[in-house]
C-alpha atoms as a PDB file:
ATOM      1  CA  UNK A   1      37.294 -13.545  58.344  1.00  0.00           C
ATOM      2  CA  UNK A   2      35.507 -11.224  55.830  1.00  0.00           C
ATOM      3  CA  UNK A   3      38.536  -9.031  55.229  1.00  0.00           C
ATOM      4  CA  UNK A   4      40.693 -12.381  54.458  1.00  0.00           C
ATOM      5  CA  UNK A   5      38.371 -13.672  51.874  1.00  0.00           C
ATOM      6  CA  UNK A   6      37.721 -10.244  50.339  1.00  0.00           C
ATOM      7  CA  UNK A   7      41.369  -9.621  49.894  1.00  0.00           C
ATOM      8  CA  UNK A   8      41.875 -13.379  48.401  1.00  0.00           C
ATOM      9  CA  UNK A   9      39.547 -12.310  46.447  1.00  0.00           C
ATOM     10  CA  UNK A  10      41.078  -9.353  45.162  1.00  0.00           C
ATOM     11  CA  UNK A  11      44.505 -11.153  45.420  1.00  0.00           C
ATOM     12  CA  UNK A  12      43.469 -14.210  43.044  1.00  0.00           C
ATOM     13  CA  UNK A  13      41.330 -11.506  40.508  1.00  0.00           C
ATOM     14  CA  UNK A  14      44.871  -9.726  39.617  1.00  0.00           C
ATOM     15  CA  UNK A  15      46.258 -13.032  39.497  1.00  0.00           C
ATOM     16  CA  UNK A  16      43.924 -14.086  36.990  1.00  0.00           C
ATOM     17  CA  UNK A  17      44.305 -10.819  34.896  1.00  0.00           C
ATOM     18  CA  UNK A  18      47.731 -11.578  34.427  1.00  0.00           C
ATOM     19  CA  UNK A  19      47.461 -14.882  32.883  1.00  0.00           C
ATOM     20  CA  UNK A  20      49.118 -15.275  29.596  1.00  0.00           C
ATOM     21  CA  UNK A  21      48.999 -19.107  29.050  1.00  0.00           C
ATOM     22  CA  UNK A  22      45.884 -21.032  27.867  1.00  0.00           C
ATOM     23  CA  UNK A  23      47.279 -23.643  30.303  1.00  0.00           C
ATOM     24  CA  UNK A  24      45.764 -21.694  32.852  1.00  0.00           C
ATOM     25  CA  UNK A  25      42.253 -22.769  32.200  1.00  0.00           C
ATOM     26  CA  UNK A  26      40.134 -25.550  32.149  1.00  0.00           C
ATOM     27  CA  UNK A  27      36.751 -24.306  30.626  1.00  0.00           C
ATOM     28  CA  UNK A  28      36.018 -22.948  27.777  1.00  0.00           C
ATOM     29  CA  UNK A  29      32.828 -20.893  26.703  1.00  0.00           C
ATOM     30  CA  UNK A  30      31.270 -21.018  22.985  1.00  0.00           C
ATOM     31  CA  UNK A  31      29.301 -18.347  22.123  1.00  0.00           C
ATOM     32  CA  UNK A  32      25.290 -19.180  20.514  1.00  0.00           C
ATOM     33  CA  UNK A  33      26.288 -16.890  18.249  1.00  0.00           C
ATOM     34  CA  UNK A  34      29.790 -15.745  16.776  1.00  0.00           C
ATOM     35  CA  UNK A  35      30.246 -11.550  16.643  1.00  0.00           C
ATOM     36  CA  UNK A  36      30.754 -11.559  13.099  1.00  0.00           C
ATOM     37  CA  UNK A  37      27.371 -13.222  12.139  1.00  0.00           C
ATOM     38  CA  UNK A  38      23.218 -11.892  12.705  1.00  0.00           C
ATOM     39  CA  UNK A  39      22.380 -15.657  13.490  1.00  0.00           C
ATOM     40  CA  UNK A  40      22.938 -18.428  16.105  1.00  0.00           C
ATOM     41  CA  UNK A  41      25.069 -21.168  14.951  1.00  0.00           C
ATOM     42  CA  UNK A  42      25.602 -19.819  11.876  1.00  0.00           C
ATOM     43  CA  UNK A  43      26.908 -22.612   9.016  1.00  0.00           C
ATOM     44  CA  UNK A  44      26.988 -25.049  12.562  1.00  0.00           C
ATOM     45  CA  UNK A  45      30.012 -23.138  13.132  1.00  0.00           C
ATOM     46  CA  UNK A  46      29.409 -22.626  16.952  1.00  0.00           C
ATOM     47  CA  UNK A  47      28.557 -26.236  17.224  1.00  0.00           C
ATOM     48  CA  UNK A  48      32.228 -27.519  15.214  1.00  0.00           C
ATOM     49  CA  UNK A  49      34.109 -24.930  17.823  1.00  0.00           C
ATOM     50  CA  UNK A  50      32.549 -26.625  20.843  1.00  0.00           C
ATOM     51  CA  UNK A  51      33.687 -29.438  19.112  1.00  0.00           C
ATOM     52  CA  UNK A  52      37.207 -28.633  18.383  1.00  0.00           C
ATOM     53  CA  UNK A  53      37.594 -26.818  21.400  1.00  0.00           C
ATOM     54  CA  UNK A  54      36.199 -30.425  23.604  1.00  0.00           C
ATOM     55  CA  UNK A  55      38.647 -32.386  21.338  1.00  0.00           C
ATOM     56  CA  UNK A  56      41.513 -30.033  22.338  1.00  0.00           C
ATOM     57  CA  UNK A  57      41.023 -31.113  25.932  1.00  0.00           C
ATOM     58  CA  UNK A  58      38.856 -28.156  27.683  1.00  0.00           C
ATOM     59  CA  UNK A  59      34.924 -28.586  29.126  1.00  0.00           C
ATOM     60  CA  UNK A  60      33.221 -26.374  27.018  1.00  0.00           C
ATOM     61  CA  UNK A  61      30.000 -25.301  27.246  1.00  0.00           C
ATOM     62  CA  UNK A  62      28.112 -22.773  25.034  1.00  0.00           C
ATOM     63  CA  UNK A  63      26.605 -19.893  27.133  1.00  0.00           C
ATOM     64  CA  UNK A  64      23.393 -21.018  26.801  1.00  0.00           C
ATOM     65  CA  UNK A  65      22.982 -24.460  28.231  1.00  0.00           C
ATOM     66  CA  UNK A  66      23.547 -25.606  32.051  1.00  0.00           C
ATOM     67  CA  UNK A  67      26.352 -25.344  33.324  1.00  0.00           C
ATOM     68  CA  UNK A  68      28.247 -27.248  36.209  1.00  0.00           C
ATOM     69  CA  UNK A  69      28.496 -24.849  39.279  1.00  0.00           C
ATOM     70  CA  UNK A  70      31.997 -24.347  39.334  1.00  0.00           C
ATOM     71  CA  UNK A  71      31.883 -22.832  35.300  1.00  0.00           C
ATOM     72  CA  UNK A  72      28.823 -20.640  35.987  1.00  0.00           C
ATOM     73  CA  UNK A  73      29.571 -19.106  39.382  1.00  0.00           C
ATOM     74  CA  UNK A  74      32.754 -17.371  38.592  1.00  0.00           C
ATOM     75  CA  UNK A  75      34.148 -15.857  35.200  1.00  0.00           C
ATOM     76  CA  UNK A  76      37.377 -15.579  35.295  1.00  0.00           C
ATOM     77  CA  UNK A  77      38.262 -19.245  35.136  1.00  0.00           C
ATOM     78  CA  UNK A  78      37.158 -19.931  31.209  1.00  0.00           C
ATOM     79  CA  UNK A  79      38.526 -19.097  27.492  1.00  0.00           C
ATOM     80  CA  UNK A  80      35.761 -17.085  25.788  1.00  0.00           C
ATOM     81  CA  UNK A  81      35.805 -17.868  22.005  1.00  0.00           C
ATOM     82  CA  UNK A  82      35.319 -15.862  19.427  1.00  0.00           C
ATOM     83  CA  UNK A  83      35.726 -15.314  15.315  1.00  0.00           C
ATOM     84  CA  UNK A  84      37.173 -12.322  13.912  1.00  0.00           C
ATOM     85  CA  UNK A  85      37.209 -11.960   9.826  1.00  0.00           C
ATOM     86  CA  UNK A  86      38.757  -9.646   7.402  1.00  0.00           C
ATOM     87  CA  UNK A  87      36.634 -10.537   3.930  1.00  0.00           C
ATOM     88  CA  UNK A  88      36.636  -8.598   1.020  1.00  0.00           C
ATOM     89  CA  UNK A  89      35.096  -9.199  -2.296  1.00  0.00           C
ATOM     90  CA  UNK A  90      37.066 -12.341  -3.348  1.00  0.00           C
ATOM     91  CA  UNK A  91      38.213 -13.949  -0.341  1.00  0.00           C
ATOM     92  CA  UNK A  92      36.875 -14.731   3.103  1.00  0.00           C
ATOM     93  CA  UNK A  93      39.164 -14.831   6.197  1.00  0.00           C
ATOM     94  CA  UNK A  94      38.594 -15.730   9.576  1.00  0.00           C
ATOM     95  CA  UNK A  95      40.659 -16.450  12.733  1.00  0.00           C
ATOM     96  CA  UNK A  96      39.899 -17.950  16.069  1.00  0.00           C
ATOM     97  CA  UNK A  97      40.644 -15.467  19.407  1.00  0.00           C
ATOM     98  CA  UNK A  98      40.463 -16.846  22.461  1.00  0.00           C
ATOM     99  CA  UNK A  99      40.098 -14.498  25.006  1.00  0.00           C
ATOM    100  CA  UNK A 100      39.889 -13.668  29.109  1.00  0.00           C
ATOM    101  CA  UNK A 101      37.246 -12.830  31.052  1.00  0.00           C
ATOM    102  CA  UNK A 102      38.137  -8.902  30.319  1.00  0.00           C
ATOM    103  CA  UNK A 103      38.183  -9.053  26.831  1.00  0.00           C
ATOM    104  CA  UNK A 104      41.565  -9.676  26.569  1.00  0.00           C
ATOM    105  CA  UNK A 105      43.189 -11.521  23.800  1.00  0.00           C
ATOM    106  CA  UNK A 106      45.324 -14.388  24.939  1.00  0.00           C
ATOM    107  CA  UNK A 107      45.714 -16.470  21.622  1.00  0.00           C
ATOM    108  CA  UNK A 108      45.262 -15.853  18.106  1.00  0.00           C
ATOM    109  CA  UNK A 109      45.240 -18.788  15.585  1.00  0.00           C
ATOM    110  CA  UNK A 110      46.490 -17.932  12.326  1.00  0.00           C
ATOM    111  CA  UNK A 111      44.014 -15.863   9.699  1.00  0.00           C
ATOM    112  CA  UNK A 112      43.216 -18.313   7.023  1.00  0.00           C
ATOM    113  CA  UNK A 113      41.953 -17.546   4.051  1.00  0.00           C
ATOM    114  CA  UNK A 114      39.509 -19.279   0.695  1.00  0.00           C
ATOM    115  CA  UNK A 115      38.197 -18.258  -2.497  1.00  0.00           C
ATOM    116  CA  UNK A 116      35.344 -20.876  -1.782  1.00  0.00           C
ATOM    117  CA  UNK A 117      31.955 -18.894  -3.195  1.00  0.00           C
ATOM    118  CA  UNK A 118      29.833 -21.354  -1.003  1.00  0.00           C
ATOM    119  CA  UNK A 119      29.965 -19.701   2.458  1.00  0.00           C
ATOM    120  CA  UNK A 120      28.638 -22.602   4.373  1.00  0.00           C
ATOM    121  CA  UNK A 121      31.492 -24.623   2.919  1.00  0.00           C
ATOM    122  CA  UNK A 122      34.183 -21.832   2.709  1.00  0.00           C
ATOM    123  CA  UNK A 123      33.288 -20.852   6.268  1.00  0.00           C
ATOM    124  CA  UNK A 124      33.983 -24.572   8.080  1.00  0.00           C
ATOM    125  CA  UNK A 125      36.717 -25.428   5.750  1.00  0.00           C
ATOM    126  CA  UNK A 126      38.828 -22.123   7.456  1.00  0.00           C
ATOM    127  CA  UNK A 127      37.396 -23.152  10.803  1.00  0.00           C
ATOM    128  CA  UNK A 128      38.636 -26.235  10.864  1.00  0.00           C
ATOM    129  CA  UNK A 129      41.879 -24.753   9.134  1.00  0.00           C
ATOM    130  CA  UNK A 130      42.147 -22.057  11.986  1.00  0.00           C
ATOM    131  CA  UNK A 131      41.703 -24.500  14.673  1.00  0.00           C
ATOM    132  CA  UNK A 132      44.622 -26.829  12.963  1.00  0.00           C
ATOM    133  CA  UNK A 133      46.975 -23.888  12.728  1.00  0.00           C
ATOM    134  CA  UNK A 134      46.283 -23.017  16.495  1.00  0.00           C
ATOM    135  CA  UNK A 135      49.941 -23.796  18.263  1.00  0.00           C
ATOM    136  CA  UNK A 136      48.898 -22.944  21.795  1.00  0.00           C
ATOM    137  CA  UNK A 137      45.863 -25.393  21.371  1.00  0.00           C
ATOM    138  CA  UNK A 138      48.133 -28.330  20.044  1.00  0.00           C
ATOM    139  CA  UNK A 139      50.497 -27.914  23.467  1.00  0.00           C
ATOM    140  CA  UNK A 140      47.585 -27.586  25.648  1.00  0.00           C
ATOM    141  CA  UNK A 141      47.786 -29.352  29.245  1.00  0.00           C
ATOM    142  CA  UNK A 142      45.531 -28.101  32.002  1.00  0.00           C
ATOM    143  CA  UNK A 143      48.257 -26.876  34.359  1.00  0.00           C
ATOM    144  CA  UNK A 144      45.485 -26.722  37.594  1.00  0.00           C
ATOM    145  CA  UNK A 145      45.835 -23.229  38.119  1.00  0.00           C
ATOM    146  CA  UNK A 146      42.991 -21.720  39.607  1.00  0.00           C
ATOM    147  CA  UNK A 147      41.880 -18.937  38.179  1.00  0.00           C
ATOM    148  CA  UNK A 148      39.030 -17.097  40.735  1.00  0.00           C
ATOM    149  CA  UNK A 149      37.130 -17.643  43.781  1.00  0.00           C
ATOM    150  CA  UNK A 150      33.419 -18.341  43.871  1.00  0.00           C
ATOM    151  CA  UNK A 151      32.441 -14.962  43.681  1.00  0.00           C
ATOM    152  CA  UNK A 152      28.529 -16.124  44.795  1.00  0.00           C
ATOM    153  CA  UNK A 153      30.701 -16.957  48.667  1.00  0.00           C
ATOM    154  CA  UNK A 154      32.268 -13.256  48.633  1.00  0.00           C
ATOM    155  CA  UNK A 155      28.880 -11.926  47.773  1.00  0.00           C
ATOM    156  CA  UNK A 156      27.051 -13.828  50.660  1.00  0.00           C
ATOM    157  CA  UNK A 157      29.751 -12.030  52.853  1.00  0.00           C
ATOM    158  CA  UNK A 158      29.318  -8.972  52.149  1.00  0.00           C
ATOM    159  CA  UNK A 159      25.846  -8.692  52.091  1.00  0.00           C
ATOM    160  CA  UNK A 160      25.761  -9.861  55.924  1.00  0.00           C
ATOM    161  CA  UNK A 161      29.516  -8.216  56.598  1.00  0.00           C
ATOM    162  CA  UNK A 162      29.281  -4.705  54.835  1.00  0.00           C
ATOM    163  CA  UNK A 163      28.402  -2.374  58.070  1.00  0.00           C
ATOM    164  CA  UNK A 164      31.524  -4.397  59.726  1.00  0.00           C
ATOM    165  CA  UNK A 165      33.606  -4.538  56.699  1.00  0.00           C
ATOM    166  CA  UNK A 166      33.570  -1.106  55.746  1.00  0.00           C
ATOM    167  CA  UNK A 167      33.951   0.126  59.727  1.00  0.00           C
ATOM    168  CA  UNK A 168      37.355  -2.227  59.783  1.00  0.00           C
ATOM    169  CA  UNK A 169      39.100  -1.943  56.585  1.00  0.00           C
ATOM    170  CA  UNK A 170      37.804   1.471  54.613  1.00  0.00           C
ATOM    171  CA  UNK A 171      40.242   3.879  56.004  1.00  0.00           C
ATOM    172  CA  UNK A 172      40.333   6.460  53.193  1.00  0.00           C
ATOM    173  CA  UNK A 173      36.820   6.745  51.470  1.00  0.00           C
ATOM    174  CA  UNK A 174      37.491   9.228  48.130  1.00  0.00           C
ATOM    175  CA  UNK A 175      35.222  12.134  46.749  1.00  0.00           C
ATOM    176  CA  UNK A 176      32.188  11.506  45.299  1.00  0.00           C
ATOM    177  CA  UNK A 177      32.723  11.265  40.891  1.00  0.00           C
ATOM    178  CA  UNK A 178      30.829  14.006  40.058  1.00  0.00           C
ATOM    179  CA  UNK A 179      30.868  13.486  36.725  1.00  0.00           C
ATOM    180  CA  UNK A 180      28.053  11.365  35.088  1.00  0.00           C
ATOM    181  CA  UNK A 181      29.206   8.152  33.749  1.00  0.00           C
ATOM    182  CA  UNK A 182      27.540   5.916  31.445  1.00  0.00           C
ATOM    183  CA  UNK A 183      27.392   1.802  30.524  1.00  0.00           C
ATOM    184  CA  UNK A 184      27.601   0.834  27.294  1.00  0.00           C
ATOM    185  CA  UNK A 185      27.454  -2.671  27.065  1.00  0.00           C
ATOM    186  CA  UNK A 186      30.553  -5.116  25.696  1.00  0.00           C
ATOM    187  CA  UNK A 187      31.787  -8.596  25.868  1.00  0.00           C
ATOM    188  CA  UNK A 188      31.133  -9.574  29.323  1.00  0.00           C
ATOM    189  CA  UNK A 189      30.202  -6.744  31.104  1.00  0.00           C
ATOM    190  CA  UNK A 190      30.176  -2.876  30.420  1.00  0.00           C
ATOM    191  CA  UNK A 191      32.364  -0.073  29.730  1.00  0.00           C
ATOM    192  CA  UNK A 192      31.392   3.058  31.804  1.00  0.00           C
ATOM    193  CA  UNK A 193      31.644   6.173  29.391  1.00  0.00           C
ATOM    194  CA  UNK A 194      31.328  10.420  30.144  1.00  0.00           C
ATOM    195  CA  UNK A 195      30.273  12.832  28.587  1.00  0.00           C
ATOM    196  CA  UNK A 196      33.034  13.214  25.564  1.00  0.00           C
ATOM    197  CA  UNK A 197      32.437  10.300  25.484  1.00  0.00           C
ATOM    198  CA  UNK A 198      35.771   9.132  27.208  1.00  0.00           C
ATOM    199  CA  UNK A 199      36.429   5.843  28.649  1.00  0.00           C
ATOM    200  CA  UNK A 200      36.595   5.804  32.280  1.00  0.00           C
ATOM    201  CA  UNK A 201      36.053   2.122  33.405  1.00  0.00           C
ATOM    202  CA  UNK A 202      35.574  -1.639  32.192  1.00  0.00           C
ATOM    203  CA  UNK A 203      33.172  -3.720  34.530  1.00  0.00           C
ATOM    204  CA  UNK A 204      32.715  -7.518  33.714  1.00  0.00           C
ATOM    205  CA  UNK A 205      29.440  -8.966  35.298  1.00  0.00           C
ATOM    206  CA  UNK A 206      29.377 -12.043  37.854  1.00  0.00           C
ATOM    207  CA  UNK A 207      27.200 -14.376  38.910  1.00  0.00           C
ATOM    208  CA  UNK A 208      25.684 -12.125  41.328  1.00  0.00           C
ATOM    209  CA  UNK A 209      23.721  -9.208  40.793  1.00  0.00           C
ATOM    210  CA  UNK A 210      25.225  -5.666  41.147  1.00  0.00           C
ATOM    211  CA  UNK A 211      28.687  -6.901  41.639  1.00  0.00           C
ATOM    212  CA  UNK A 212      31.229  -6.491  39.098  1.00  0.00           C
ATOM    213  CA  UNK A 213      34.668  -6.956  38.465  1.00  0.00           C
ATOM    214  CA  UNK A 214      36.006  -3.602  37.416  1.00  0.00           C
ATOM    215  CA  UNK A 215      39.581  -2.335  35.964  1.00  0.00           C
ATOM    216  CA  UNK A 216      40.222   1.542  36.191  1.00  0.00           C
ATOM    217  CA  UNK A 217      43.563   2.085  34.384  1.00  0.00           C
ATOM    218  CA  UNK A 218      45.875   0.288  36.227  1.00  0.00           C
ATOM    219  CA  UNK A 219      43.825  -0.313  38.880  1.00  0.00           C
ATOM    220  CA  UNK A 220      41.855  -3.762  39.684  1.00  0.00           C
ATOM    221  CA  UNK A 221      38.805  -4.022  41.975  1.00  0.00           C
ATOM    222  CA  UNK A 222      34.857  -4.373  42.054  1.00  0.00           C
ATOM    223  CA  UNK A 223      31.858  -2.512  41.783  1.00  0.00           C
ATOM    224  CA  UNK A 224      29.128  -2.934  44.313  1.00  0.00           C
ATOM    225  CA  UNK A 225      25.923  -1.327  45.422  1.00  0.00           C
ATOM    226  CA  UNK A 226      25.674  -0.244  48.699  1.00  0.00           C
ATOM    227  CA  UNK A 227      22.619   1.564  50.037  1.00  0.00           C
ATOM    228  CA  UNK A 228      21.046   2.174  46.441  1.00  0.00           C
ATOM    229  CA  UNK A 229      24.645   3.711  45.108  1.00  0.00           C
ATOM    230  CA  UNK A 230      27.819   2.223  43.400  1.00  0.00           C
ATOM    231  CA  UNK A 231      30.915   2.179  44.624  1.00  0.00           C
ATOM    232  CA  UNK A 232      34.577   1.044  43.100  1.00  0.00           C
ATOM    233  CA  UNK A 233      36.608  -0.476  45.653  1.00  0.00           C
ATOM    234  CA  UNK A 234      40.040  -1.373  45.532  1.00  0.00           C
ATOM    235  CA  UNK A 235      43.094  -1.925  47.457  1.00  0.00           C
ATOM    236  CA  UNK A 236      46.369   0.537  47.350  1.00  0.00           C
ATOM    237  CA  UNK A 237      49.034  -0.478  49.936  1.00  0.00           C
ATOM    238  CA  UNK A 238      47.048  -2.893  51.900  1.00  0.00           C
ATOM    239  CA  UNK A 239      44.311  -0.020  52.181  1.00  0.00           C
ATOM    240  CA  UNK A 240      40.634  -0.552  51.487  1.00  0.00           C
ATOM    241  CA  UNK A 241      40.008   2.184  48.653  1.00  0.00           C
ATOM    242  CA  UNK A 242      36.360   3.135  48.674  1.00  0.00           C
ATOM    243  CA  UNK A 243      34.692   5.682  45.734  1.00  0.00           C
ATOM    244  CA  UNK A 244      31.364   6.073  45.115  1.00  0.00           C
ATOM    245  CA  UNK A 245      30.811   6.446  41.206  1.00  0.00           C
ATOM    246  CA  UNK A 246      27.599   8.067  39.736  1.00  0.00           C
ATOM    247  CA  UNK A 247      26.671   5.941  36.699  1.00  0.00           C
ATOM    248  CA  UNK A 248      23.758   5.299  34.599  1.00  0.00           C
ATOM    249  CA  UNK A 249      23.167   1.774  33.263  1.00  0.00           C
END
């Protein structure tokens, strides 16, 4: 029974990398605070994107308040929003992103642009110009695609499974990583650096504690703690990959 839900689990994660569609998702998450900005809610413009994003037909929730179980115990299954701006002297410019629970950028709405001196008002009079211009917002319709398991069920699994999980279905345990990785922290989750420093790996946190998603080049997987030690575990044909990685956090 463990093996089955650990490889729907794995199954449905690479499904949900590959979404393209913002009709795959029914939450959405609004940061307190935009990237671009030092302060929460900046010129209310976190508040007028939960707004927008509500109106356009998605639950939204900023990060946080509480949450309904189903939006908190998983990641995969929300939009992340975000600003991105290009100012210079003259003008300001900002564009909406709307992005997956890797970081990935699945929409874009057009980069709009004022000569507006007064920030407050220059910066919600492009907002709400962004949001208009957003195309894949205007068709939006749920499509009921589901996006992730409840990664707090896998988790519960494993931790009274492992000793009979990894005895049935890690056949081919690789070499220790010698070399010392590090996480540096991102959107999300962490990206696990050497020495150079080099990117090796992108983890993206859960709901549970030392259990990641993680993406290693083309491959897709997690990154658990066993015994005091990490490991990245994946599947290549039908095979239980296990490798323990030596990283600093």
């Amino acid at each position: 029974m463990m093996k089955k839900i650990f490889l729907l689990f794995i199954m449905l994660m690479s499904i949900a990398s590959g979404a393209q569609s913002v009709n795959d998702y029914k939450y959405a998450l609004v940061p307190e605070k935009f990237s671009i900005f030092k302060n929460k809610n900046q010129y209310r413009l976190n508040t007028f994107t939960k707004m927008y994003m509500k109106n356009y037909g998605f639950e939204t929730y900023y990060d946080s308040e509480a949450q309904p179980f189903d939006f908190s115990n998983v990641n995969c299954n929300k939009l992340y929003v975000d600003l991105i701006e290009k100012n210079n002297l003259f003008i300001t410019k900002i564009a909406v992103v709307l992005k997956d629970c890797r970081g990935t950028v699945l929409a874009t709405s057009k980069l709009v642009s004022t000569k507006e001196k007064d920030l407050a008002t220059a910066y919600s009079t492009l907002l709400k110009e962004a949001f208009e211009s957003f195309t894949e917002l205007k068709n939006y319709k749920y499509n009921g695609k589901v996006m992730s398991v409840a990664v707090q069920d896998v988790v519960n699994n494993t931790d009274t499974n492992a000793a009979n999980l990894a005895q049935e279905t890690v056949v081919n345990s690789q070499p220790i990583v010698k070399d010392q990785l590090y996480a540096q922290p991102i959107a999300n989750g962490y990206q696990l650096v050497d020495s150079e420093p080099k990117i090796i790996m992108k983890i993206y946190k859960t709901s549970a504690k030392d259990f990641y998603t993680a993406v290693r080049g083309e491959l897709q997987g997690v990154l658990v703690v066993k015994n005091g030690e990490w490991f990245f575990e994946y599947y290549k044909n039908d095979v239980l990959q296990s490798e323990k990685i030596n990283v600093k956090f």
